[in-house]
PDB file of N, CA and C in Angstrom:
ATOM      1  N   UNK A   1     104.648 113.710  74.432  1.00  0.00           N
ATOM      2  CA  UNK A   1     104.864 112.900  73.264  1.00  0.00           C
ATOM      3  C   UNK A   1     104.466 111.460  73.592  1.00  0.00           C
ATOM      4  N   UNK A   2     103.610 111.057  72.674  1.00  0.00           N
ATOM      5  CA  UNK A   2     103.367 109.761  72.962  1.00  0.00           C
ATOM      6  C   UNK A   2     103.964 108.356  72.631  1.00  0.00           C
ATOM      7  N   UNK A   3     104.567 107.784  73.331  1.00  0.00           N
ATOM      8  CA  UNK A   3     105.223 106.358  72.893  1.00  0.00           C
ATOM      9  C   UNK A   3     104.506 105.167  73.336  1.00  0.00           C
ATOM     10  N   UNK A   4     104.837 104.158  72.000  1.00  0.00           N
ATOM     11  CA  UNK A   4     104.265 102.932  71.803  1.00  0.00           C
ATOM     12  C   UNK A   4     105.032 101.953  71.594  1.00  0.00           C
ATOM     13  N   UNK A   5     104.191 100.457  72.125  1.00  0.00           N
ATOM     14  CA  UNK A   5     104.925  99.135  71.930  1.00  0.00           C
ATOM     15  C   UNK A   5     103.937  98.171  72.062  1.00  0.00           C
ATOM     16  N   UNK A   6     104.301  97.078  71.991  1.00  0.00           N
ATOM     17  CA  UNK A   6     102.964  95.984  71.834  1.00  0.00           C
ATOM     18  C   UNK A   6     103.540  95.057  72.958  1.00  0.00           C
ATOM     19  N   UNK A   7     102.404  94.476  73.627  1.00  0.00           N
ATOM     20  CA  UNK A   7     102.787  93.485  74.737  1.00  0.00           C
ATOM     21  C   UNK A   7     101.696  92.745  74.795  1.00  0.00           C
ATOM     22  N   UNK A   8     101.555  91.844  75.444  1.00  0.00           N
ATOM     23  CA  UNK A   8     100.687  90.310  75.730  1.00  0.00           C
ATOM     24  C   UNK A   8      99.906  90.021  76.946  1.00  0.00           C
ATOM     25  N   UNK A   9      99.484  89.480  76.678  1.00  0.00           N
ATOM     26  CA  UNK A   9      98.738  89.324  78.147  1.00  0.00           C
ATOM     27  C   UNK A   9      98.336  87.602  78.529  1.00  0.00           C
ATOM     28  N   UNK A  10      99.003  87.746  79.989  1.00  0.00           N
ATOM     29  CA  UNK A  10      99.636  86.477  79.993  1.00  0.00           C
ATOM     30  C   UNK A  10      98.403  85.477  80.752  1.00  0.00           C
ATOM     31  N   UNK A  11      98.406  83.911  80.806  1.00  0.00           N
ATOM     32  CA  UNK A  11      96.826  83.523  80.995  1.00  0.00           C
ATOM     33  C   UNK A  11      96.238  83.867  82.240  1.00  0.00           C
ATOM     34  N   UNK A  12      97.583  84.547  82.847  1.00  0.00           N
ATOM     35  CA  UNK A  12      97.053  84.850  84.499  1.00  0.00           C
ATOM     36  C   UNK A  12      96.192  86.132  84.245  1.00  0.00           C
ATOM     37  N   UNK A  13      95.987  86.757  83.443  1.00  0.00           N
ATOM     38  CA  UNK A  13      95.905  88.279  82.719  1.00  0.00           C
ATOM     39  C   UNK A  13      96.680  89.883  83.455  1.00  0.00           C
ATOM     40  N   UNK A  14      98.055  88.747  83.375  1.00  0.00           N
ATOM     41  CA  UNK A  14      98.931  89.547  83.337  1.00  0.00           C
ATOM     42  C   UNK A  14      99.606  90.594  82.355  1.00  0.00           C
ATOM     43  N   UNK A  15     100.117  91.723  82.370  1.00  0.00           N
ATOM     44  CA  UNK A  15     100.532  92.597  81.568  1.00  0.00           C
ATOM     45  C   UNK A  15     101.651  93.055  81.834  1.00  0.00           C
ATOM     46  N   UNK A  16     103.244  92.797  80.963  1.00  0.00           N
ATOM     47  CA  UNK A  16     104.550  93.416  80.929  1.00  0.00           C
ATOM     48  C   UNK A  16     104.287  95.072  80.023  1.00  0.00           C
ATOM     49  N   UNK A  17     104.713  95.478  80.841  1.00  0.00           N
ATOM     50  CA  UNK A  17     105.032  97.109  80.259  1.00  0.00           C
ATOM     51  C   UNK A  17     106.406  97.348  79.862  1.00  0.00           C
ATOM     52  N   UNK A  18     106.537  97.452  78.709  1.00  0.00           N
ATOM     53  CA  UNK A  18     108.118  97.185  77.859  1.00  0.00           C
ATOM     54  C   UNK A  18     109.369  98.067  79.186  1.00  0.00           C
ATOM     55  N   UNK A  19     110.293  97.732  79.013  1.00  0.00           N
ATOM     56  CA  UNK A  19     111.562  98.356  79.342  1.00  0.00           C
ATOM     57  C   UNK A  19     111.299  99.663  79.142  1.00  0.00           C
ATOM     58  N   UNK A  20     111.456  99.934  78.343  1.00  0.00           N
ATOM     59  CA  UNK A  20     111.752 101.586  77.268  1.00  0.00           C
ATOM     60  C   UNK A  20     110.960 102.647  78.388  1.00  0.00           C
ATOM     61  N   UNK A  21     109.779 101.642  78.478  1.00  0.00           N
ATOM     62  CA  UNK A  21     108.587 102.625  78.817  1.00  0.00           C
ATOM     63  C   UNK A  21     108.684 102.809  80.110  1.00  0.00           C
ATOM     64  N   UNK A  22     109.030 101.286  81.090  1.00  0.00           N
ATOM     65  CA  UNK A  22     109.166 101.556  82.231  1.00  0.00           C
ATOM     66  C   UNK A  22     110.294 102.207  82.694  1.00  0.00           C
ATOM     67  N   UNK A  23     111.255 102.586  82.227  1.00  0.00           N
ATOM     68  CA  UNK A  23     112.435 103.545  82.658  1.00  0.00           C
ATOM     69  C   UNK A  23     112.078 104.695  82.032  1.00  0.00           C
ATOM     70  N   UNK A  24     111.314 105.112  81.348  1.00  0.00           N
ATOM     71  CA  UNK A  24     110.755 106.775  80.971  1.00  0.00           C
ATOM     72  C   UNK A  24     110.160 106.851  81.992  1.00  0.00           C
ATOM     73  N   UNK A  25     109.043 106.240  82.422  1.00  0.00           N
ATOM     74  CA  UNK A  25     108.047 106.524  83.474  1.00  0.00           C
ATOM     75  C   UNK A  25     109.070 106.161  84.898  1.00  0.00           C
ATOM     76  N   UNK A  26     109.766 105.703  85.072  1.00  0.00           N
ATOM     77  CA  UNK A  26     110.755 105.701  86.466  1.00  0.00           C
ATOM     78  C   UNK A  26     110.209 104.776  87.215  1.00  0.00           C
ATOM     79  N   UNK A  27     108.999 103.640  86.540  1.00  0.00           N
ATOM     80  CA  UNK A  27     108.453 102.530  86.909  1.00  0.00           C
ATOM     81  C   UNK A  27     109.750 101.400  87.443  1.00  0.00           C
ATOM     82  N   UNK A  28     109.392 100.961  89.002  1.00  0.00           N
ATOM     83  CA  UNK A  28     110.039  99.997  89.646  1.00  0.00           C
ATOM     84  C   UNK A  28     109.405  98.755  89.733  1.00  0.00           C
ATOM     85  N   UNK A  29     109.855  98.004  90.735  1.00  0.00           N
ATOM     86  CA  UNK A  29     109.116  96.739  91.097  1.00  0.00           C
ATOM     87  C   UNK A  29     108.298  97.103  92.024  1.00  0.00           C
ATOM     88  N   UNK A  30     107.425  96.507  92.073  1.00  0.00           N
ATOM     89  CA  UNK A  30     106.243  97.584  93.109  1.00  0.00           C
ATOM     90  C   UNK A  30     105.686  98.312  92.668  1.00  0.00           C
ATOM     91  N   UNK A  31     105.581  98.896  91.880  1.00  0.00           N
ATOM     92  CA  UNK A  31     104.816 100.194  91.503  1.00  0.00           C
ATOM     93  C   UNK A  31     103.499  99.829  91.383  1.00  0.00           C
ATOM     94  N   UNK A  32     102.844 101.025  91.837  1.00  0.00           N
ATOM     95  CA  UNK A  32     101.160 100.371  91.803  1.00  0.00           C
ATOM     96  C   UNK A  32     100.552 101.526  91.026  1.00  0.00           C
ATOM     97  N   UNK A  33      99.771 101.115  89.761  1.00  0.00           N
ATOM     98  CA  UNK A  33      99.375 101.770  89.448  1.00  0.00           C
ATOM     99  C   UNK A  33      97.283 101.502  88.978  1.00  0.00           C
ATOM    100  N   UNK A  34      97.126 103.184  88.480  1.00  0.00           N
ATOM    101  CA  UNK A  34      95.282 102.937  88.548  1.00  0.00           C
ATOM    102  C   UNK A  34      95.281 102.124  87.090  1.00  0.00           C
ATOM    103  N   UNK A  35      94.236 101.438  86.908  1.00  0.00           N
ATOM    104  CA  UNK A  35      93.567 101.015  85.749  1.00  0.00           C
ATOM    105  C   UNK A  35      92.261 101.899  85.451  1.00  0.00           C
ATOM    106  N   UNK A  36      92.172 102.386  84.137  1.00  0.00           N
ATOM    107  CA  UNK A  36      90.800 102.966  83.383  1.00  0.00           C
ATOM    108  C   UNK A  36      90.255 102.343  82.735  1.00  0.00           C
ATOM    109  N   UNK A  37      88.996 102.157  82.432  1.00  0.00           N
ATOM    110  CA  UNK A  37      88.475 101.432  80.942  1.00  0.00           C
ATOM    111  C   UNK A  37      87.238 102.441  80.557  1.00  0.00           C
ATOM    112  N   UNK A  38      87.654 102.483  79.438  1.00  0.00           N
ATOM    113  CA  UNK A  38      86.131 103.610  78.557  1.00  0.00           C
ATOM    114  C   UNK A  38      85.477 102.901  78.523  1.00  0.00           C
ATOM    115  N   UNK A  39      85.736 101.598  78.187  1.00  0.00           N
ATOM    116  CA  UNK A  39      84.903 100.373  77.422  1.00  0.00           C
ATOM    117  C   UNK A  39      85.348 100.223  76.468  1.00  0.00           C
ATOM    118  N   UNK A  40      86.333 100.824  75.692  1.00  0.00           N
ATOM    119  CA  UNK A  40      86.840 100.659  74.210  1.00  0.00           C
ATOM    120  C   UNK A  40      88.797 100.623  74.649  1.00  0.00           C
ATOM    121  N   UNK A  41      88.896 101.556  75.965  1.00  0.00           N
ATOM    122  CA  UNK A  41      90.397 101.502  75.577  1.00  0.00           C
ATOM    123  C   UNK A  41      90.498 101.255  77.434  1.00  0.00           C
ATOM    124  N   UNK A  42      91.685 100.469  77.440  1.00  0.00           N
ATOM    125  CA  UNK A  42      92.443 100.654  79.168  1.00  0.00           C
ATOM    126  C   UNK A  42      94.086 101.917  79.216  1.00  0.00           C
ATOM    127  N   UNK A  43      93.765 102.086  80.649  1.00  0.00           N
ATOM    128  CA  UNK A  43      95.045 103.606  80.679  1.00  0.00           C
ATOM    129  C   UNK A  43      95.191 103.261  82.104  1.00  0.00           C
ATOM    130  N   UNK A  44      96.541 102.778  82.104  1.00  0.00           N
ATOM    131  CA  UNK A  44      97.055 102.785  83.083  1.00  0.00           C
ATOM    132  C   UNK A  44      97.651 104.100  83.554  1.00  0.00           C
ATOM    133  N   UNK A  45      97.646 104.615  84.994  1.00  0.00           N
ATOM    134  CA  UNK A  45      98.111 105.612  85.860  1.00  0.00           C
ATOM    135  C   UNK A  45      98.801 105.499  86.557  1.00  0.00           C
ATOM    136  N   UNK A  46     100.474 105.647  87.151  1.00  0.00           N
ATOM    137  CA  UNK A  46     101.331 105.314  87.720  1.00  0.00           C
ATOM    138  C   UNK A  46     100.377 105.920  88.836  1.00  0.00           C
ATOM    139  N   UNK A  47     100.436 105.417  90.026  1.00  0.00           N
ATOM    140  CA  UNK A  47      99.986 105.966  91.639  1.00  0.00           C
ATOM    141  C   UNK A  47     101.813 106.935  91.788  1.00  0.00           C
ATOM    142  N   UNK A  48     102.309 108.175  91.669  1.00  0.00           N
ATOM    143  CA  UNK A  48     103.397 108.285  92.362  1.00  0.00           C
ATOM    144  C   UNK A  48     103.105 108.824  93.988  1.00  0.00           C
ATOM    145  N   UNK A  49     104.021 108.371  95.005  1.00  0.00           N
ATOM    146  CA  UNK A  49     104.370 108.423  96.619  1.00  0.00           C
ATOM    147  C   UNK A  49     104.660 109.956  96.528  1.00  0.00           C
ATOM    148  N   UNK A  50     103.974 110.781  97.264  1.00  0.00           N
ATOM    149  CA  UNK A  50     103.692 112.178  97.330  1.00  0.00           C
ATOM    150  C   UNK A  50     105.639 112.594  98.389  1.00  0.00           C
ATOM    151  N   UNK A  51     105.502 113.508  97.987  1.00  0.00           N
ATOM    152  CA  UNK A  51     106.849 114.316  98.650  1.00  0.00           C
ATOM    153  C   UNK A  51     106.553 114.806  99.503  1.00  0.00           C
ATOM    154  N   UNK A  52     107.498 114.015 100.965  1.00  0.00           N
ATOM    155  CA  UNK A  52     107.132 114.578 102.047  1.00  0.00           C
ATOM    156  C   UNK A  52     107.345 115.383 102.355  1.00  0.00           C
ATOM    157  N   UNK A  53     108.597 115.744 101.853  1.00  0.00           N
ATOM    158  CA  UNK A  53     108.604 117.885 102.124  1.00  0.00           C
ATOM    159  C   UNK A  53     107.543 118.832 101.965  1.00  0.00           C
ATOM    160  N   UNK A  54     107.214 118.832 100.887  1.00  0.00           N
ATOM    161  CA  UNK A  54     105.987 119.188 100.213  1.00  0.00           C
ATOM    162  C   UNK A  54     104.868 119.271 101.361  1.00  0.00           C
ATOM    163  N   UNK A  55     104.178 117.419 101.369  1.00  0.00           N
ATOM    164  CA  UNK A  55     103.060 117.597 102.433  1.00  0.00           C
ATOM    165  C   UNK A  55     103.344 118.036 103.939  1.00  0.00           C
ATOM    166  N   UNK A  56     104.808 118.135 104.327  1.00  0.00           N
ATOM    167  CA  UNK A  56     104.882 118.487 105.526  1.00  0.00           C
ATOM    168  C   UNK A  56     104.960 120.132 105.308  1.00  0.00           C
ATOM    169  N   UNK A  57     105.673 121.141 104.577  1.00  0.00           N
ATOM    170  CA  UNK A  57     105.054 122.421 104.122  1.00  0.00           C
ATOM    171  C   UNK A  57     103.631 122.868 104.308  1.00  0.00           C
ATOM    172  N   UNK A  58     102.773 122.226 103.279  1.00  0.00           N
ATOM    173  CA  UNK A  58     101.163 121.955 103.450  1.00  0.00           C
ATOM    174  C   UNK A  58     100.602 121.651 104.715  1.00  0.00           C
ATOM    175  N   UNK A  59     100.812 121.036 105.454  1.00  0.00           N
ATOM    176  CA  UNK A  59     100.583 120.739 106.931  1.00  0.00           C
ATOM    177  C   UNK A  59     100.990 121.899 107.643  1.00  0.00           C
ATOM    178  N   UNK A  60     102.707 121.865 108.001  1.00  0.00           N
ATOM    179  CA  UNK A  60     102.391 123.047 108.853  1.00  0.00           C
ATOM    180  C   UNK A  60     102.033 124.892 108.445  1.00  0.00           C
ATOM    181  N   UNK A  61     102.072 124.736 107.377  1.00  0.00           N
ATOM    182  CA  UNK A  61     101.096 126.161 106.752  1.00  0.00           C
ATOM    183  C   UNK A  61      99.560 126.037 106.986  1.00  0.00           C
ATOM    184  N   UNK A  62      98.726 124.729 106.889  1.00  0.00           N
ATOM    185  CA  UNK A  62      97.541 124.344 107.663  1.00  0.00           C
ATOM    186  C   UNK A  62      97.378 124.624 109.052  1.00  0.00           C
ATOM    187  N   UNK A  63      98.814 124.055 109.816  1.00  0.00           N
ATOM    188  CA  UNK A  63      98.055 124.068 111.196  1.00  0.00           C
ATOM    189  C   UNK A  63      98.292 125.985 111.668  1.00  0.00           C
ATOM    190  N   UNK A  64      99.121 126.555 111.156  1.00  0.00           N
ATOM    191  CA  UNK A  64      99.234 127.947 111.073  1.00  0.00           C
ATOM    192  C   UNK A  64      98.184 128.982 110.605  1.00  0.00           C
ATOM    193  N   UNK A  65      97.698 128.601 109.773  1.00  0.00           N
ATOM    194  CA  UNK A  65      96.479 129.141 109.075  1.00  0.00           C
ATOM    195  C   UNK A  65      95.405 129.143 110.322  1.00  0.00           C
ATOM    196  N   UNK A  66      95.223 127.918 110.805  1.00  0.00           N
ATOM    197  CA  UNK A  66      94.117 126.899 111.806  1.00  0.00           C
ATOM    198  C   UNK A  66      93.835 128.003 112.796  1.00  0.00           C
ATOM    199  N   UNK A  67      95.443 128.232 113.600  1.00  0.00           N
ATOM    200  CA  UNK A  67      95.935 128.983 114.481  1.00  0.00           C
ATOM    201  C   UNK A  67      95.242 130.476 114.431  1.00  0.00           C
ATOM    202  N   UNK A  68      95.454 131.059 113.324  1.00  0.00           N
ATOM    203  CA  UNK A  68      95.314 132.103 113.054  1.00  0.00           C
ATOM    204  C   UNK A  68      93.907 132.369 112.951  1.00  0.00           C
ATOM    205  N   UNK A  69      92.775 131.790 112.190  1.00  0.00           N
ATOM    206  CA  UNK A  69      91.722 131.802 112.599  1.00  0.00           C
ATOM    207  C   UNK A  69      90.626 131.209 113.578  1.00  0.00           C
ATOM    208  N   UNK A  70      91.414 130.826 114.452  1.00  0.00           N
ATOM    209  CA  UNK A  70      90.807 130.073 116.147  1.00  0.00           C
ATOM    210  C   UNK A  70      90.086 128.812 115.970  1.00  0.00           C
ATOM    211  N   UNK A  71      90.614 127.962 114.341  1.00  0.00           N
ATOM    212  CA  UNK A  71      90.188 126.789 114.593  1.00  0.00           C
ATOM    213  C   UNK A  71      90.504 125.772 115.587  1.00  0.00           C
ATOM    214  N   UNK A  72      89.776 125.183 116.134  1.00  0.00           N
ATOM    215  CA  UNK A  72      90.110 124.163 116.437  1.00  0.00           C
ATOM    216  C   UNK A  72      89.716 122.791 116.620  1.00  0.00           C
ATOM    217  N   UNK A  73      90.500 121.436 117.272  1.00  0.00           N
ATOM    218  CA  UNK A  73      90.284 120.382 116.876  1.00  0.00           C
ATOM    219  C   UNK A  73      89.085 119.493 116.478  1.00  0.00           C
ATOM    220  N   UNK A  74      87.993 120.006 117.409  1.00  0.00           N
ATOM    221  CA  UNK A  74      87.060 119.646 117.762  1.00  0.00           C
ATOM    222  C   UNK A  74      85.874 119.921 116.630  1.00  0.00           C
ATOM    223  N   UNK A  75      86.407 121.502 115.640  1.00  0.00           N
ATOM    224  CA  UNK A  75      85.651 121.960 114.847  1.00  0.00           C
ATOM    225  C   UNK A  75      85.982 121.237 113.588  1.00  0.00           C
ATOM    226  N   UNK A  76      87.346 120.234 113.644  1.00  0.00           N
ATOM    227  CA  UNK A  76      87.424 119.776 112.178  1.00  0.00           C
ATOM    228  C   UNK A  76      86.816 118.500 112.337  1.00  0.00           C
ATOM    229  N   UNK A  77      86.827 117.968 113.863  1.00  0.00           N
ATOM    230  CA  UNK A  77      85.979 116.954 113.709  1.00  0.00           C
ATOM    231  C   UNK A  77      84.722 116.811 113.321  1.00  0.00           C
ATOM    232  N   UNK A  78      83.861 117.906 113.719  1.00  0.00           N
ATOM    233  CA  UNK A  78      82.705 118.452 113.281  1.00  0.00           C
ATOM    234  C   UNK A  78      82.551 118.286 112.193  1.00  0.00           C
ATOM    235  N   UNK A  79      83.046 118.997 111.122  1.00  0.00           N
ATOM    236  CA  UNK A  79      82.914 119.171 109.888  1.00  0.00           C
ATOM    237  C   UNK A  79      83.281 117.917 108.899  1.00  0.00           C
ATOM    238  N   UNK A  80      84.139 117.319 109.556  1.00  0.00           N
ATOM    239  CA  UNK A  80      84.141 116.005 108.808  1.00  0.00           C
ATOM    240  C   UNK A  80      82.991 115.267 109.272  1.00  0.00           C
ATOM    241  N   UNK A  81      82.655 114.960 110.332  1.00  0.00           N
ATOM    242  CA  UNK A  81      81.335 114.180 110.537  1.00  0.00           C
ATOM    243  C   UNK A  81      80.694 114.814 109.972  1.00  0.00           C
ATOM    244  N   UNK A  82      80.215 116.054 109.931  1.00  0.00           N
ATOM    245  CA  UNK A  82      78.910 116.960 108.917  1.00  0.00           C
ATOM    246  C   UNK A  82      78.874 115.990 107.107  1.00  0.00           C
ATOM    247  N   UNK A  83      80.320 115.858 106.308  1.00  0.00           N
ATOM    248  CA  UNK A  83      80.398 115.577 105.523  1.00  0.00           C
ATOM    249  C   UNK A  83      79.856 113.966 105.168  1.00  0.00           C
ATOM    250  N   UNK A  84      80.364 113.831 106.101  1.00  0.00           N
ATOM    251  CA  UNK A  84      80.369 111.671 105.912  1.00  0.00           C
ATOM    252  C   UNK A  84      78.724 111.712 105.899  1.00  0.00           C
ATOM    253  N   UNK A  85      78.214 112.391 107.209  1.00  0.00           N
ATOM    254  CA  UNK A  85      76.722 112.517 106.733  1.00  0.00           C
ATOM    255  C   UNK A  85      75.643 112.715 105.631  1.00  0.00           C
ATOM    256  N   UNK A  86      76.237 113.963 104.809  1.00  0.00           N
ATOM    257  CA  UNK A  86      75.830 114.379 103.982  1.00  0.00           C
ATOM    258  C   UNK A  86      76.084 113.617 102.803  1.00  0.00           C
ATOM    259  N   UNK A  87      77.390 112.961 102.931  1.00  0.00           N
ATOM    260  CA  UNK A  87      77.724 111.894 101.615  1.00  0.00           C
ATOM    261  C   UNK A  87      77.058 110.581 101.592  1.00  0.00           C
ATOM    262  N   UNK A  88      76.240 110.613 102.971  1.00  0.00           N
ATOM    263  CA  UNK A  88      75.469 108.819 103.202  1.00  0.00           C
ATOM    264  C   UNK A  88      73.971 108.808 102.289  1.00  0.00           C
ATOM    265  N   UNK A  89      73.701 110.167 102.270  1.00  0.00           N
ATOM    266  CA  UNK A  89      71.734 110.449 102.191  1.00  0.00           C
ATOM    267  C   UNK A  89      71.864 110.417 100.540  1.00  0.00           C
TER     268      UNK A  89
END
């Protein structure tokens, strides 16, 4: 559902994001978020701080996986250098 409010932009070209909105979104002090522009409209994107449970799950189910098919360290280095390469040309 989409909610709206009107705000200003201050000469620093600063921008307040109403109350309402920033306690729906769970927006703090600090919060960093992306900027978009079509060219016609801007959309801000809260950045949220990933759950470390989560990425530590993801990790060690990675290095298990790794295990299991005889990767190793040397081969992910590989493959990331393969990439950075391929992303330069």
């Amino acid at each position: 559902m989409y909610q709206m409010d009107i705000t200003s932009l201050s000469s620093k070209g600063q921008v307040v994001i109403p109350t309402d909105i920033r306690k729906k979104m769970g927006l703090s002090i600090g919060a960093k978020l992306m900027v978009f522009c079509d060219g016609n409209n801007l959309f801000l994107k809260p950045i949220l701080n990933p759950d470390l449970k989560v990425f530590r799950k993801m990790a060690s189910e990675s290095r298990k996986y790794a295990k299991k098919v005889g990767l190793k360290k040397a081969d992910i280095g590989k493959a990331i250098k393969k990439v950075r390469n391929a992303n330069r040309t």
